[in-house]
PDB file of N, CA and C in Angstrom:
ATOM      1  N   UNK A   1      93.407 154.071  86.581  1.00  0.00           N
ATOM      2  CA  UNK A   1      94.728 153.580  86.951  1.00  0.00           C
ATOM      3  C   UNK A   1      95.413 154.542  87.923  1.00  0.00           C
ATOM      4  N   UNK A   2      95.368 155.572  87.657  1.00  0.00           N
ATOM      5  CA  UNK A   2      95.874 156.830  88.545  1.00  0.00           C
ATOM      6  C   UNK A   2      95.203 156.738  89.820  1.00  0.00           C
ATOM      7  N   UNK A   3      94.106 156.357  90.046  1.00  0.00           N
ATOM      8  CA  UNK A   3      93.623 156.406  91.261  1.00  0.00           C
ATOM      9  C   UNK A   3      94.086 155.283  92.084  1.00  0.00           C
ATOM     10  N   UNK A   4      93.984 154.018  91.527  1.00  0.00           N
ATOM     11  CA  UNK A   4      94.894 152.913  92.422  1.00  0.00           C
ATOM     12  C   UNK A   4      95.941 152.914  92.780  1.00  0.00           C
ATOM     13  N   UNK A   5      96.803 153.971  91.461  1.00  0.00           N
ATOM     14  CA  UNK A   5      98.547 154.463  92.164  1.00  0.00           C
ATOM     15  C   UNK A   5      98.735 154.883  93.366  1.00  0.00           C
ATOM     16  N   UNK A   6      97.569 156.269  93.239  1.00  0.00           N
ATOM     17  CA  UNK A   6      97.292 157.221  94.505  1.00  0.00           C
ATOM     18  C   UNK A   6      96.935 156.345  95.722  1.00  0.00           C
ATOM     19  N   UNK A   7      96.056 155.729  95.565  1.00  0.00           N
ATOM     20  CA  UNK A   7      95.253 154.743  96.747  1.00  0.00           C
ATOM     21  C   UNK A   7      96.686 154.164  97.368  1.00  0.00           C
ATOM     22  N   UNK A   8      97.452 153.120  96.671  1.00  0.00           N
ATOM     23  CA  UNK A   8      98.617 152.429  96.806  1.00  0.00           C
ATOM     24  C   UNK A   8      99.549 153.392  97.332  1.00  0.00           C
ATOM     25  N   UNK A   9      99.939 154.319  97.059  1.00  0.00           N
ATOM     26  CA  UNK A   9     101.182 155.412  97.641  1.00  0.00           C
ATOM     27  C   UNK A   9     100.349 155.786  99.068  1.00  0.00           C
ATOM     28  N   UNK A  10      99.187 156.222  99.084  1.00  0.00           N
ATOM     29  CA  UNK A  10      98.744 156.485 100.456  1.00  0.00           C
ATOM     30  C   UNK A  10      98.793 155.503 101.255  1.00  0.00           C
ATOM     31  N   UNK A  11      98.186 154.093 101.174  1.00  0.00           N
ATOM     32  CA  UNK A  11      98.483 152.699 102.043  1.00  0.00           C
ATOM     33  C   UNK A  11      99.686 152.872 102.541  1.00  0.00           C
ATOM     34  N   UNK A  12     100.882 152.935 101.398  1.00  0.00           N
ATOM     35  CA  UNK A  12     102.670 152.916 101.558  1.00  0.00           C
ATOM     36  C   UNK A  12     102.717 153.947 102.538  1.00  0.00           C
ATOM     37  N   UNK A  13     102.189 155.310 102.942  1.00  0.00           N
ATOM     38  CA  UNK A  13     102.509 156.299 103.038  1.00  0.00           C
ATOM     39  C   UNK A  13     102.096 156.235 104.940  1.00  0.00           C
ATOM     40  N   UNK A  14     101.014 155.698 104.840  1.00  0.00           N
ATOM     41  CA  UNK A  14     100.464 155.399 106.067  1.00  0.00           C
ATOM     42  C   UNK A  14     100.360 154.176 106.917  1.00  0.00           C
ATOM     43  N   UNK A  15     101.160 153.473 106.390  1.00  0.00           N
ATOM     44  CA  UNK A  15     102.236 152.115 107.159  1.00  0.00           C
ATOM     45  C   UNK A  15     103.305 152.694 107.401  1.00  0.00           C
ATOM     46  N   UNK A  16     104.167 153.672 106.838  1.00  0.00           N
ATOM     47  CA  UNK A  16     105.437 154.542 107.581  1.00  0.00           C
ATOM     48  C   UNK A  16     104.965 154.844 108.562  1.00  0.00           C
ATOM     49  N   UNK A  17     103.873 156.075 108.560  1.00  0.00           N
ATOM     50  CA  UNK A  17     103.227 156.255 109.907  1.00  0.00           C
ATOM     51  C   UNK A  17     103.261 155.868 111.004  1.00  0.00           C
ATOM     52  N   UNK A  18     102.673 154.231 110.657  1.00  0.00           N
ATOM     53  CA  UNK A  18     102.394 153.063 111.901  1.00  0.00           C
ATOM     54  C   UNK A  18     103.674 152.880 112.530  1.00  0.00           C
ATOM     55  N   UNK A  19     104.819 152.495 111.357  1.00  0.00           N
ATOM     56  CA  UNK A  19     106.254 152.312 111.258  1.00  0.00           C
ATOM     57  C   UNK A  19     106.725 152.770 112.681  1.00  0.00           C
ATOM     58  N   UNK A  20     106.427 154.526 112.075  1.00  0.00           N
ATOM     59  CA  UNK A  20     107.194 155.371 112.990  1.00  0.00           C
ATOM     60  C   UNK A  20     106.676 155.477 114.461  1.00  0.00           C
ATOM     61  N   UNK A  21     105.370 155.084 114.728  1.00  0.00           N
ATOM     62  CA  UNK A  21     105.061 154.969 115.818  1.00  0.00           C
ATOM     63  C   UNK A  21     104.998 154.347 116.501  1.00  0.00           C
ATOM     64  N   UNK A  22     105.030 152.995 116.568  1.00  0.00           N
ATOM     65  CA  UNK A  22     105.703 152.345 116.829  1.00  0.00           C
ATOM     66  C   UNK A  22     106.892 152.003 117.224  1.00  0.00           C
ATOM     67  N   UNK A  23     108.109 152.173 116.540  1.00  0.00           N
ATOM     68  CA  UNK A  23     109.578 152.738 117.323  1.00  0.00           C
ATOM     69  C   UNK A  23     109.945 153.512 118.076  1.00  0.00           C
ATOM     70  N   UNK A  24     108.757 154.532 118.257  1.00  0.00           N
ATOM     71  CA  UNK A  24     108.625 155.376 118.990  1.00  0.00           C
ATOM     72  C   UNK A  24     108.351 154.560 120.721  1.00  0.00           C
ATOM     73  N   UNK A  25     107.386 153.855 120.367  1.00  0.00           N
ATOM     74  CA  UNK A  25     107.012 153.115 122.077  1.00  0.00           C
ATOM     75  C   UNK A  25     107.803 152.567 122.516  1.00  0.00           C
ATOM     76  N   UNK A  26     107.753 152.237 123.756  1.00  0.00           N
ATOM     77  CA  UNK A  26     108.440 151.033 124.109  1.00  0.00           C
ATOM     78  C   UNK A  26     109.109 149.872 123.562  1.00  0.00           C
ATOM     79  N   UNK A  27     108.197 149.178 122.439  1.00  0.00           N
ATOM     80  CA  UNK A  27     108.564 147.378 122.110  1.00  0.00           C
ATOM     81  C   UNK A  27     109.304 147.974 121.034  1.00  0.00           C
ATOM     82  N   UNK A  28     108.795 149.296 120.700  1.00  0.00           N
ATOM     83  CA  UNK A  28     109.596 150.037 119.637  1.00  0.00           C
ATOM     84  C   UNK A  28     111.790 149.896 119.708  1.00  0.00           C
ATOM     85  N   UNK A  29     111.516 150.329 120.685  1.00  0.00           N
ATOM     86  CA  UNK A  29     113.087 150.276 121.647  1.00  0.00           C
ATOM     87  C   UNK A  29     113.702 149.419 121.750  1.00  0.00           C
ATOM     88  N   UNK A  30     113.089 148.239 122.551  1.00  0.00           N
ATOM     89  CA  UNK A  30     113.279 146.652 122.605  1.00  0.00           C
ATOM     90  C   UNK A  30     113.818 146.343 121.549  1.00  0.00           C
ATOM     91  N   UNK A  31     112.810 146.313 120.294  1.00  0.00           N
ATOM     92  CA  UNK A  31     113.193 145.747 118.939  1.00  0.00           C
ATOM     93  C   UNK A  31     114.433 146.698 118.804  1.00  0.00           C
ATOM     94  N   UNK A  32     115.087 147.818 118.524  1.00  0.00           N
ATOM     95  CA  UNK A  32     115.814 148.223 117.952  1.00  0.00           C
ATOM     96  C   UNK A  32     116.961 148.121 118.958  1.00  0.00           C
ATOM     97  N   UNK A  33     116.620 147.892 120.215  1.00  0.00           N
ATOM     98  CA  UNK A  33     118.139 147.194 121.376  1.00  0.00           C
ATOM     99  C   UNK A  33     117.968 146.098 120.894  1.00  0.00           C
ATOM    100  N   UNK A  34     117.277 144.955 120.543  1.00  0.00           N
ATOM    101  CA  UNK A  34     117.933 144.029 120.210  1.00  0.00           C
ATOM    102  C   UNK A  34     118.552 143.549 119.029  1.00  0.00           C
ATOM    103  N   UNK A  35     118.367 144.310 118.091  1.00  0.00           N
ATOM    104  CA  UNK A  35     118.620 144.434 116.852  1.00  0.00           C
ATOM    105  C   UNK A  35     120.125 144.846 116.563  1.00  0.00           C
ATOM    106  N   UNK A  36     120.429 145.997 117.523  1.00  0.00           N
ATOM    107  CA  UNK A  36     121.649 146.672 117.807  1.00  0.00           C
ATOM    108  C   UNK A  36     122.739 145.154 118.648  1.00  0.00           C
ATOM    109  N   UNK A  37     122.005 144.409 119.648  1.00  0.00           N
ATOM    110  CA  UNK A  37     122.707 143.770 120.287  1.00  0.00           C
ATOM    111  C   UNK A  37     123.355 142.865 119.115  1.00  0.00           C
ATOM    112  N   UNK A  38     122.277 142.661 118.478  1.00  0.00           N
ATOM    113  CA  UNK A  38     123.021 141.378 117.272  1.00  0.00           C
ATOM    114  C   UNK A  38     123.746 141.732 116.295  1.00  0.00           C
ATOM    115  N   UNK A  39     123.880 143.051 116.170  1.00  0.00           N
ATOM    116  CA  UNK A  39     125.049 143.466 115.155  1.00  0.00           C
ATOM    117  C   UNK A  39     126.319 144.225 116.342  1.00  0.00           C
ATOM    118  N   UNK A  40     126.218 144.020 117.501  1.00  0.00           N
ATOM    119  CA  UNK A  40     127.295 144.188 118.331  1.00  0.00           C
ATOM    120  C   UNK A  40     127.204 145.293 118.582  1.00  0.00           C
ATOM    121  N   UNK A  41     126.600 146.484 118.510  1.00  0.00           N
ATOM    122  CA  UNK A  41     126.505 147.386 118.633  1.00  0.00           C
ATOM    123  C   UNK A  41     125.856 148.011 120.343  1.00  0.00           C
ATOM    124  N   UNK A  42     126.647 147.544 121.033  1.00  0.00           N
ATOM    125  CA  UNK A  42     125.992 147.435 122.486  1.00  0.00           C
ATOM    126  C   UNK A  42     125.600 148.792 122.952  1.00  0.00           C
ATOM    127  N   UNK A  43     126.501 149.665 122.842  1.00  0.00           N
ATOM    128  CA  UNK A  43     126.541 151.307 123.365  1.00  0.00           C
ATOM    129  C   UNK A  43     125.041 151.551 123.240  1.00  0.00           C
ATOM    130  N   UNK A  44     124.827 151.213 121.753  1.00  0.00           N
ATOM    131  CA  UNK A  44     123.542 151.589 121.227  1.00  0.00           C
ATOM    132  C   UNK A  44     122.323 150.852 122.081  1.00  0.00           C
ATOM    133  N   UNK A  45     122.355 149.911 121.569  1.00  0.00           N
ATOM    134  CA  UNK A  45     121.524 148.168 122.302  1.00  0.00           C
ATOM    135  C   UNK A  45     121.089 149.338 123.815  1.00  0.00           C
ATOM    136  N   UNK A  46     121.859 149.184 124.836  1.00  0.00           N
ATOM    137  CA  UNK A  46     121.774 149.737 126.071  1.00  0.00           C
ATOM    138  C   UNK A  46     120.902 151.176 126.374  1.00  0.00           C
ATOM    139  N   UNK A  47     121.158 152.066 125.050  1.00  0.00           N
ATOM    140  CA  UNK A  47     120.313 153.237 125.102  1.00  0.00           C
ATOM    141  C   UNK A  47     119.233 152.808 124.933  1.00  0.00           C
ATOM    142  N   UNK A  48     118.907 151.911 123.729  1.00  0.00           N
ATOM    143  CA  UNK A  48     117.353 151.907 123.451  1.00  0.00           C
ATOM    144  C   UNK A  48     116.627 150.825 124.580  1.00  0.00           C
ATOM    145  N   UNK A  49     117.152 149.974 125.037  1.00  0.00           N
ATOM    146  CA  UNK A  49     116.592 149.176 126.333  1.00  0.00           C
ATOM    147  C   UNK A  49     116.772 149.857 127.328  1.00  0.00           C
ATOM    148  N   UNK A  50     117.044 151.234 127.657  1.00  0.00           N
ATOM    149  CA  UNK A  50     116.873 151.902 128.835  1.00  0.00           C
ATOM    150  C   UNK A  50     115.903 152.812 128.360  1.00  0.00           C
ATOM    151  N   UNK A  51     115.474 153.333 127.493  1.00  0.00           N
ATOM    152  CA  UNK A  51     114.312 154.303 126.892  1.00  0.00           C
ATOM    153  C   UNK A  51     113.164 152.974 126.655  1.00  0.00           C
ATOM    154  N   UNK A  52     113.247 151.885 126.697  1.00  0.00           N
ATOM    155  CA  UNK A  52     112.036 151.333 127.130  1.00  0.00           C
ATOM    156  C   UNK A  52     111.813 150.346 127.811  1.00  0.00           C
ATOM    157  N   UNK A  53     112.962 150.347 128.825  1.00  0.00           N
ATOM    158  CA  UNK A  53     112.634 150.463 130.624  1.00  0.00           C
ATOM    159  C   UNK A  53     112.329 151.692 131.073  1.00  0.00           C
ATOM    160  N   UNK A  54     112.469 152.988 130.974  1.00  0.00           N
ATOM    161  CA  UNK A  54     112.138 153.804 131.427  1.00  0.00           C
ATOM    162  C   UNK A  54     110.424 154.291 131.090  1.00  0.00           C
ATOM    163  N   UNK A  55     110.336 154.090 130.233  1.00  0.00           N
ATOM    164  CA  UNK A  55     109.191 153.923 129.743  1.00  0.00           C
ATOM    165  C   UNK A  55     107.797 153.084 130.286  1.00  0.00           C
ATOM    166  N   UNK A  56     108.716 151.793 130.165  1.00  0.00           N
ATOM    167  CA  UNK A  56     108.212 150.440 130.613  1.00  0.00           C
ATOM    168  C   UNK A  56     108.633 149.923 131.397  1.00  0.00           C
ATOM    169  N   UNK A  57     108.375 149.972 133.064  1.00  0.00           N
ATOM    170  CA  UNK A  57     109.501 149.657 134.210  1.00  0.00           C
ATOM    171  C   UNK A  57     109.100 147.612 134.181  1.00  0.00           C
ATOM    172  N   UNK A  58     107.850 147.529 134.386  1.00  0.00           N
ATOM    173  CA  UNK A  58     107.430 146.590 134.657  1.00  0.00           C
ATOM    174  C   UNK A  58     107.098 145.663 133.771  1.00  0.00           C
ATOM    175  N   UNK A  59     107.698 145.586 132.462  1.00  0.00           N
ATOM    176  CA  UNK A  59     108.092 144.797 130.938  1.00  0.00           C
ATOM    177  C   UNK A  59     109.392 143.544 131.750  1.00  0.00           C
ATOM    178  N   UNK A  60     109.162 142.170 132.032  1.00  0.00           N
ATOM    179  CA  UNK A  60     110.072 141.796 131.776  1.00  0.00           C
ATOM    180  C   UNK A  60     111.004 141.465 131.112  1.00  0.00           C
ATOM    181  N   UNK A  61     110.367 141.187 129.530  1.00  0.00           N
ATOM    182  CA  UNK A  61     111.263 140.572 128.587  1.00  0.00           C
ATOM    183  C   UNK A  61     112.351 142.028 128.667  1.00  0.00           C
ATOM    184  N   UNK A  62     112.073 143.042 128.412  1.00  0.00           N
ATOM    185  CA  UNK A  62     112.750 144.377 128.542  1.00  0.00           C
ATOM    186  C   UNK A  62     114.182 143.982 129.610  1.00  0.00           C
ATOM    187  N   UNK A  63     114.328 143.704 130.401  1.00  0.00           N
ATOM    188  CA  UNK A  63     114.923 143.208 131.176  1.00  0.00           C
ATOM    189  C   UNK A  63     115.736 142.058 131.320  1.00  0.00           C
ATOM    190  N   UNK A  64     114.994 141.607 130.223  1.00  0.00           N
ATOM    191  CA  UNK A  64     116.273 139.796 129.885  1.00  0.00           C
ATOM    192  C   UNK A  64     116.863 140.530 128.797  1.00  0.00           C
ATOM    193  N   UNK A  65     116.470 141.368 127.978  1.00  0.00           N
ATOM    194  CA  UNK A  65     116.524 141.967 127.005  1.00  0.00           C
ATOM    195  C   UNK A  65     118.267 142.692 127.507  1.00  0.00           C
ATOM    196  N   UNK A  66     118.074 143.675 128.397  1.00  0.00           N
ATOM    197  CA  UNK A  66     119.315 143.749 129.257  1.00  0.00           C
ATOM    198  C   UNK A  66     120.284 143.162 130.024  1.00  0.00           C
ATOM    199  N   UNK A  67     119.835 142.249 130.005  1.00  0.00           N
ATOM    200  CA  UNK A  67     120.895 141.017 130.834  1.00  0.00           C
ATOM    201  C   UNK A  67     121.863 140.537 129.358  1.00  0.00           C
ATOM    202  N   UNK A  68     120.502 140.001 128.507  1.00  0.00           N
ATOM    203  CA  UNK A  68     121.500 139.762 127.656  1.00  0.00           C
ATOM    204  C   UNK A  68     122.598 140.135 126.949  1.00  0.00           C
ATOM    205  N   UNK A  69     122.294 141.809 126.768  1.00  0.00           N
ATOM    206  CA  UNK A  69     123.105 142.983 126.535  1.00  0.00           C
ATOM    207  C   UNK A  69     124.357 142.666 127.236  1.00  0.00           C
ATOM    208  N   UNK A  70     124.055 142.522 128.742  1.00  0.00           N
ATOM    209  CA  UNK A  70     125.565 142.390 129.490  1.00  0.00           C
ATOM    210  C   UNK A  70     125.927 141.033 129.162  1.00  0.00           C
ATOM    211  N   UNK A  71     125.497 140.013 129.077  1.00  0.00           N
ATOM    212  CA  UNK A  71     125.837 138.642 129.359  1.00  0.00           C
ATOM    213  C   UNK A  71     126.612 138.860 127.852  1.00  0.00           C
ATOM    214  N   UNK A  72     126.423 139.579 126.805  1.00  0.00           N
ATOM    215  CA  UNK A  72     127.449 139.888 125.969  1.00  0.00           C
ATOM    216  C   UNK A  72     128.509 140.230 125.536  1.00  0.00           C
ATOM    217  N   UNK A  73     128.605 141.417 126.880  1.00  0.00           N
ATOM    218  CA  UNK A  73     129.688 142.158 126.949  1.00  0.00           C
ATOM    219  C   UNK A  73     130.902 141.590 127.708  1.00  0.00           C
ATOM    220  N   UNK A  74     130.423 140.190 128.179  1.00  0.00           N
ATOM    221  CA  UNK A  74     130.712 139.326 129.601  1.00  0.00           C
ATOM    222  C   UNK A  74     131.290 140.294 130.686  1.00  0.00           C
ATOM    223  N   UNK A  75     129.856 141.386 130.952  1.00  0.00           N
ATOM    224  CA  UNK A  75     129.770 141.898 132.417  1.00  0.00           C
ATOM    225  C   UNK A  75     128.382 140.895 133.256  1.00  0.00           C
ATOM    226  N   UNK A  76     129.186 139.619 133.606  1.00  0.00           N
ATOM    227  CA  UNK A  76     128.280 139.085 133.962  1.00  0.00           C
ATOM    228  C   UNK A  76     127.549 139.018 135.241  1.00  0.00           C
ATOM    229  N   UNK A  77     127.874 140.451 136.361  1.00  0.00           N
ATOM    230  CA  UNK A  77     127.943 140.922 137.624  1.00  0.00           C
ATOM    231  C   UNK A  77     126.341 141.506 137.194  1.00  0.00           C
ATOM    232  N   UNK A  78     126.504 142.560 136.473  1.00  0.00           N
ATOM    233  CA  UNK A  78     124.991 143.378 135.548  1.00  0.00           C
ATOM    234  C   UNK A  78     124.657 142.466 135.129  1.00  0.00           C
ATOM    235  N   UNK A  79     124.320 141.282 134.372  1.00  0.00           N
ATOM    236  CA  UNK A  79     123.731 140.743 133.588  1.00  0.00           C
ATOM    237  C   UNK A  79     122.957 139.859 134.647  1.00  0.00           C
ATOM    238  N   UNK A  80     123.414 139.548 135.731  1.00  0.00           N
ATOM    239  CA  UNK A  80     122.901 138.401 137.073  1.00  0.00           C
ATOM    240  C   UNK A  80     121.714 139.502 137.519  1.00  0.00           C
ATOM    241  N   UNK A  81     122.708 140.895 137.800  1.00  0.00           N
ATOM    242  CA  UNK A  81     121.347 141.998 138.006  1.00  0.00           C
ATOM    243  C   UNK A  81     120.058 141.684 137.787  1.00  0.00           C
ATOM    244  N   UNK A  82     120.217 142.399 136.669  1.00  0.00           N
ATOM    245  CA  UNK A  82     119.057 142.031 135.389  1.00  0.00           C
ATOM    246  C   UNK A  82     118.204 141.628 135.085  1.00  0.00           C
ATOM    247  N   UNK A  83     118.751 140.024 135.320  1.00  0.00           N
ATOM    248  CA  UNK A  83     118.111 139.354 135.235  1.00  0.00           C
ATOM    249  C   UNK A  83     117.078 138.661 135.978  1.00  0.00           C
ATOM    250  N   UNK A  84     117.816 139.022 137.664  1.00  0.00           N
ATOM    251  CA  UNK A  84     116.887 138.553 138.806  1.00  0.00           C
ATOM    252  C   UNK A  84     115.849 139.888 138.693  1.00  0.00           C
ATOM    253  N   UNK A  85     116.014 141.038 138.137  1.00  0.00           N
ATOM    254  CA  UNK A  85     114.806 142.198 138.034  1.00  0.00           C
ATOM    255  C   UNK A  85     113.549 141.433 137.291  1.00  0.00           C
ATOM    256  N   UNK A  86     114.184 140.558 136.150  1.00  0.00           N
ATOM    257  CA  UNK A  86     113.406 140.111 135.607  1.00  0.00           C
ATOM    258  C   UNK A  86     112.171 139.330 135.765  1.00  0.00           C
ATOM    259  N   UNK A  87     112.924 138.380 136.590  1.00  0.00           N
ATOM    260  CA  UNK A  87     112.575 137.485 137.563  1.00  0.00           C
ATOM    261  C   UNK A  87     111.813 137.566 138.435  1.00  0.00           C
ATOM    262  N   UNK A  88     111.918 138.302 139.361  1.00  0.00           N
ATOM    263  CA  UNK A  88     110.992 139.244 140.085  1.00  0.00           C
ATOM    264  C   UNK A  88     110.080 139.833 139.798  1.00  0.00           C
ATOM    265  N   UNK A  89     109.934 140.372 138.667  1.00  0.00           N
ATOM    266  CA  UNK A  89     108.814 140.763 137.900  1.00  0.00           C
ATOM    267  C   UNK A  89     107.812 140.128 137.537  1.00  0.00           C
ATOM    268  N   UNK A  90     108.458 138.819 136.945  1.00  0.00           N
ATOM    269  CA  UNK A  90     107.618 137.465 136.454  1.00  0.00           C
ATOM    270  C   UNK A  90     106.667 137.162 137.376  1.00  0.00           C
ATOM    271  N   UNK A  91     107.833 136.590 138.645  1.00  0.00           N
ATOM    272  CA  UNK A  91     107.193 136.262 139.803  1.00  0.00           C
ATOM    273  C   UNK A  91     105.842 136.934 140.542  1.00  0.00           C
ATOM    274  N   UNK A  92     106.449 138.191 140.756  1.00  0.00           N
ATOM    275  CA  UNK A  92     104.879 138.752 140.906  1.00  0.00           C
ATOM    276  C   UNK A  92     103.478 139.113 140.023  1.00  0.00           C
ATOM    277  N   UNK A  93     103.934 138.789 139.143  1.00  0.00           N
ATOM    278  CA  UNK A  93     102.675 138.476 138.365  1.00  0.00           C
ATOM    279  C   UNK A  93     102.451 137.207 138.198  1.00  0.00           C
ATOM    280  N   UNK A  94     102.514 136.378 138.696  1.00  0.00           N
ATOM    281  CA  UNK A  94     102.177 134.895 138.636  1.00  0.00           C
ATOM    282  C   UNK A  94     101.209 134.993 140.016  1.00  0.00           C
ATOM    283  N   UNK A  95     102.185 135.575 141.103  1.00  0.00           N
ATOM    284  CA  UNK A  95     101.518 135.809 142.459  1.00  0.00           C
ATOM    285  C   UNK A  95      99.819 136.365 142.431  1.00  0.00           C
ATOM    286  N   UNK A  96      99.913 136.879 142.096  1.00  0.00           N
ATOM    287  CA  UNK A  96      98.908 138.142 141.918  1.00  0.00           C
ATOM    288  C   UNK A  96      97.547 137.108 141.391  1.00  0.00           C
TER     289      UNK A  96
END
């Protein structure tokens, strides 16, 4: 029985791991800007979608991801930005 505890706490122990590395990347960021966007928390939202645009220049969703941010704040001047980055992005990978 002790050994399946152990086995079980290590599984638990080493999905944090994954957890943490994960938030760490890029989609890591994304998820936690958008997460931030939906509890209104924009200041935040904006840091973590710029740590993975910076990261990740050429991510579009990353980028609607930021529009939407503004299209929230109704700075809808940035959010048109944004969004044509996005766009553009798409586009050339369709091209290609």
């Amino acid at each position: 029985m002790f050994n399946f505890i152990s086995k079980m706490l290590f599984k638990k122990k080493e999905i944090k791991v994954h957890t943490v590395e994960i938030l760490d990347m890029p989609i890591g960021f994304a998820l936690k800007a958008e997460t931030n966007r939906k509890l209104k928390n924009f200041e935040q939202s904006i840091e973590y979608i710029n740590k993975a645009i910076d990261l990740e220049q050429n991510n579009d969703m990353y980028w609607v991801t930021k529009a939407l941010i503004y299209k929230d704040t109704k700075n809808y001047k940035e959010a048109l930005l944004y969004i044509d980055n996005a766009i553009n992005l798409n586009n050339s990978v369709l091209m290609t």
